[in-house]
C-alpha atoms as a PDB file:
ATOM      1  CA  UNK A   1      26.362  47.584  81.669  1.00  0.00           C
ATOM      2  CA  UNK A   2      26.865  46.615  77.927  1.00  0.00           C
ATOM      3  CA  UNK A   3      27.367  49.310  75.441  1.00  0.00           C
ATOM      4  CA  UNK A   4      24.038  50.745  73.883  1.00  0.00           C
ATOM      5  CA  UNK A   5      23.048  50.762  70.034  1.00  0.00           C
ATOM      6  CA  UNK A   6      20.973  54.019  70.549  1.00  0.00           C
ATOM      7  CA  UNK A   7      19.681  56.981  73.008  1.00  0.00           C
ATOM      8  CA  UNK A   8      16.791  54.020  73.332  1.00  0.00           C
ATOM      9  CA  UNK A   9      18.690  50.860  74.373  1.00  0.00           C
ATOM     10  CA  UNK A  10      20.753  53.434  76.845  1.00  0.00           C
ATOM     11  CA  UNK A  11      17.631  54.198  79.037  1.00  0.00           C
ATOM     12  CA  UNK A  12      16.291  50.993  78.782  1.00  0.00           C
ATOM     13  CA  UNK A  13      19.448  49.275  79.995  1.00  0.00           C
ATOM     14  CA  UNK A  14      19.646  52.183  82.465  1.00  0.00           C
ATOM     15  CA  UNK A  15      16.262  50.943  83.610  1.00  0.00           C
ATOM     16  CA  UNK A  16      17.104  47.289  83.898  1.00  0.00           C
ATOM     17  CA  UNK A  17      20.293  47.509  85.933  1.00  0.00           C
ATOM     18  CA  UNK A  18      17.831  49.692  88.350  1.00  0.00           C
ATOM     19  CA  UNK A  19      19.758  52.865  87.871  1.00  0.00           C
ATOM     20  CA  UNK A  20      16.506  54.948  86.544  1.00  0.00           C
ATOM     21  CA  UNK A  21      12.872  54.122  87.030  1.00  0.00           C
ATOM     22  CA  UNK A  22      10.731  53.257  84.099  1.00  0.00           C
ATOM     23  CA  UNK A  23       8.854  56.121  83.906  1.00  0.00           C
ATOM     24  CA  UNK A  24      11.833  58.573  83.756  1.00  0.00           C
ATOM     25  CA  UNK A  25      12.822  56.746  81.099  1.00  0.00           C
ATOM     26  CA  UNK A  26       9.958  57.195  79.083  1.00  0.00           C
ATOM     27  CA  UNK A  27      10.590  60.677  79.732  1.00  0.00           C
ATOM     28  CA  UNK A  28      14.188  60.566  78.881  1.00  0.00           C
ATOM     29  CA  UNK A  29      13.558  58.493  75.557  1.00  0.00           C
ATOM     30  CA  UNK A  30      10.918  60.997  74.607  1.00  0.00           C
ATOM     31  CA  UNK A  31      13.374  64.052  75.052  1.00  0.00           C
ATOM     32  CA  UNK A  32      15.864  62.333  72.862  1.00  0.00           C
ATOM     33  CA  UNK A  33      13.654  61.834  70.436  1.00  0.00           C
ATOM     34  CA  UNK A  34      12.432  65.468  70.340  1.00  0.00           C
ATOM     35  CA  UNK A  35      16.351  66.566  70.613  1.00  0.00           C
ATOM     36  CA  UNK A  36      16.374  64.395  67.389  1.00  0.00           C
ATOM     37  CA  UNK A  37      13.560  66.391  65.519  1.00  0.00           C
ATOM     38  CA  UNK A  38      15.283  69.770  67.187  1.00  0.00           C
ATOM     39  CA  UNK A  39      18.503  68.780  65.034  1.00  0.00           C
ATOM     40  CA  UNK A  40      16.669  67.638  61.932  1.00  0.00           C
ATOM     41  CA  UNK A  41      13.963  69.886  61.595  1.00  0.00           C
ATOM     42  CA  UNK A  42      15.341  73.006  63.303  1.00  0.00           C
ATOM     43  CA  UNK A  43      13.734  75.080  60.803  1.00  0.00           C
ATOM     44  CA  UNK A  44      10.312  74.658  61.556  1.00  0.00           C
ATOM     45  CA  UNK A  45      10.479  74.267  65.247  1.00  0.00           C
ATOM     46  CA  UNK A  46       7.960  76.451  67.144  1.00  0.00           C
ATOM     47  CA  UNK A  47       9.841  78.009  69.995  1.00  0.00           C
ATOM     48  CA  UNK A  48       6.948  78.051  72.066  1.00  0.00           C
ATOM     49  CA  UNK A  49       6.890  74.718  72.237  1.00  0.00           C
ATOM     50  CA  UNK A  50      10.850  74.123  73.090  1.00  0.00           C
ATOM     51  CA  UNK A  51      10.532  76.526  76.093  1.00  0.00           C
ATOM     52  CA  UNK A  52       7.666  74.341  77.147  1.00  0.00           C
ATOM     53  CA  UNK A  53       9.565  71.413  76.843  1.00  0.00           C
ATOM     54  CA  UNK A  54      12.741  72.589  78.689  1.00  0.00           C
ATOM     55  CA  UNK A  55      10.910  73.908  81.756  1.00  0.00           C
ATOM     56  CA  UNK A  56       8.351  71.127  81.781  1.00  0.00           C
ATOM     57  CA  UNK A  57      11.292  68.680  81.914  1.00  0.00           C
ATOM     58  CA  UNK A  58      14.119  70.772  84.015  1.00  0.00           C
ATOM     59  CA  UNK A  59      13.377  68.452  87.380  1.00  0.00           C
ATOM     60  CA  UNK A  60      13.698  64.995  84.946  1.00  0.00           C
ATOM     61  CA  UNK A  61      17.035  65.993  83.955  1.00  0.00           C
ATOM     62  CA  UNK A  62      18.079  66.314  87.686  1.00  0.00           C
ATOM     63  CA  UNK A  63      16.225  63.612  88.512  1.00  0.00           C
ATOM     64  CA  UNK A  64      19.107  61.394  85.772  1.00  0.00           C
ATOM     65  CA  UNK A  65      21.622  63.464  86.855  1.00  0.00           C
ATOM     66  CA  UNK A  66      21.036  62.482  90.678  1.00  0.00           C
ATOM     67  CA  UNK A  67      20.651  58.460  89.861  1.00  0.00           C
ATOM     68  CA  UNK A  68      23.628  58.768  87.168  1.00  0.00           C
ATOM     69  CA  UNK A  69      26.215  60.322  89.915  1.00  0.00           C
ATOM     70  CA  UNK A  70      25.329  57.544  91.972  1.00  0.00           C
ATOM     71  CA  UNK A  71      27.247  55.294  89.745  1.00  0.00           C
ATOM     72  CA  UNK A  72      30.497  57.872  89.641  1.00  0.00           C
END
């Protein structure tokens, strides 16, 4: 694997080499992106909608950590 610019080019090379499926990386690049606006905008985030988030997105994450330990 070459070395990614960005949260963005990781998934998607992650996806080419076959080590996630496209649509959990769509998933994955959407979390980043909210875990941008999390560290940027902290101040106005509505809680609500973080919880939601995390427990919407809990079996994603194992589903990367499952296809990432593969490759350890």
């Amino acid at each position: 694997l070459s070395l990614p610019a960005d949260h963005r080019q990781l998934f998607e090379l992650l996806t080419k080499h076959k080590v996630v499926s496209a649509s959990l990386s769509t998933k994955l690049i959407s979390m980043a992106g909210f875990r941008n606006v999390l560290v940027h905008e902290y101040l106005d985030i509505d809680r609500r909608r973080v919880y939601g988030v995390l427990t919407k997105s809990l079996g994603d994450f194992e589903k990367f950590i499952k296809a990432v330990s593969k490759l350890l």
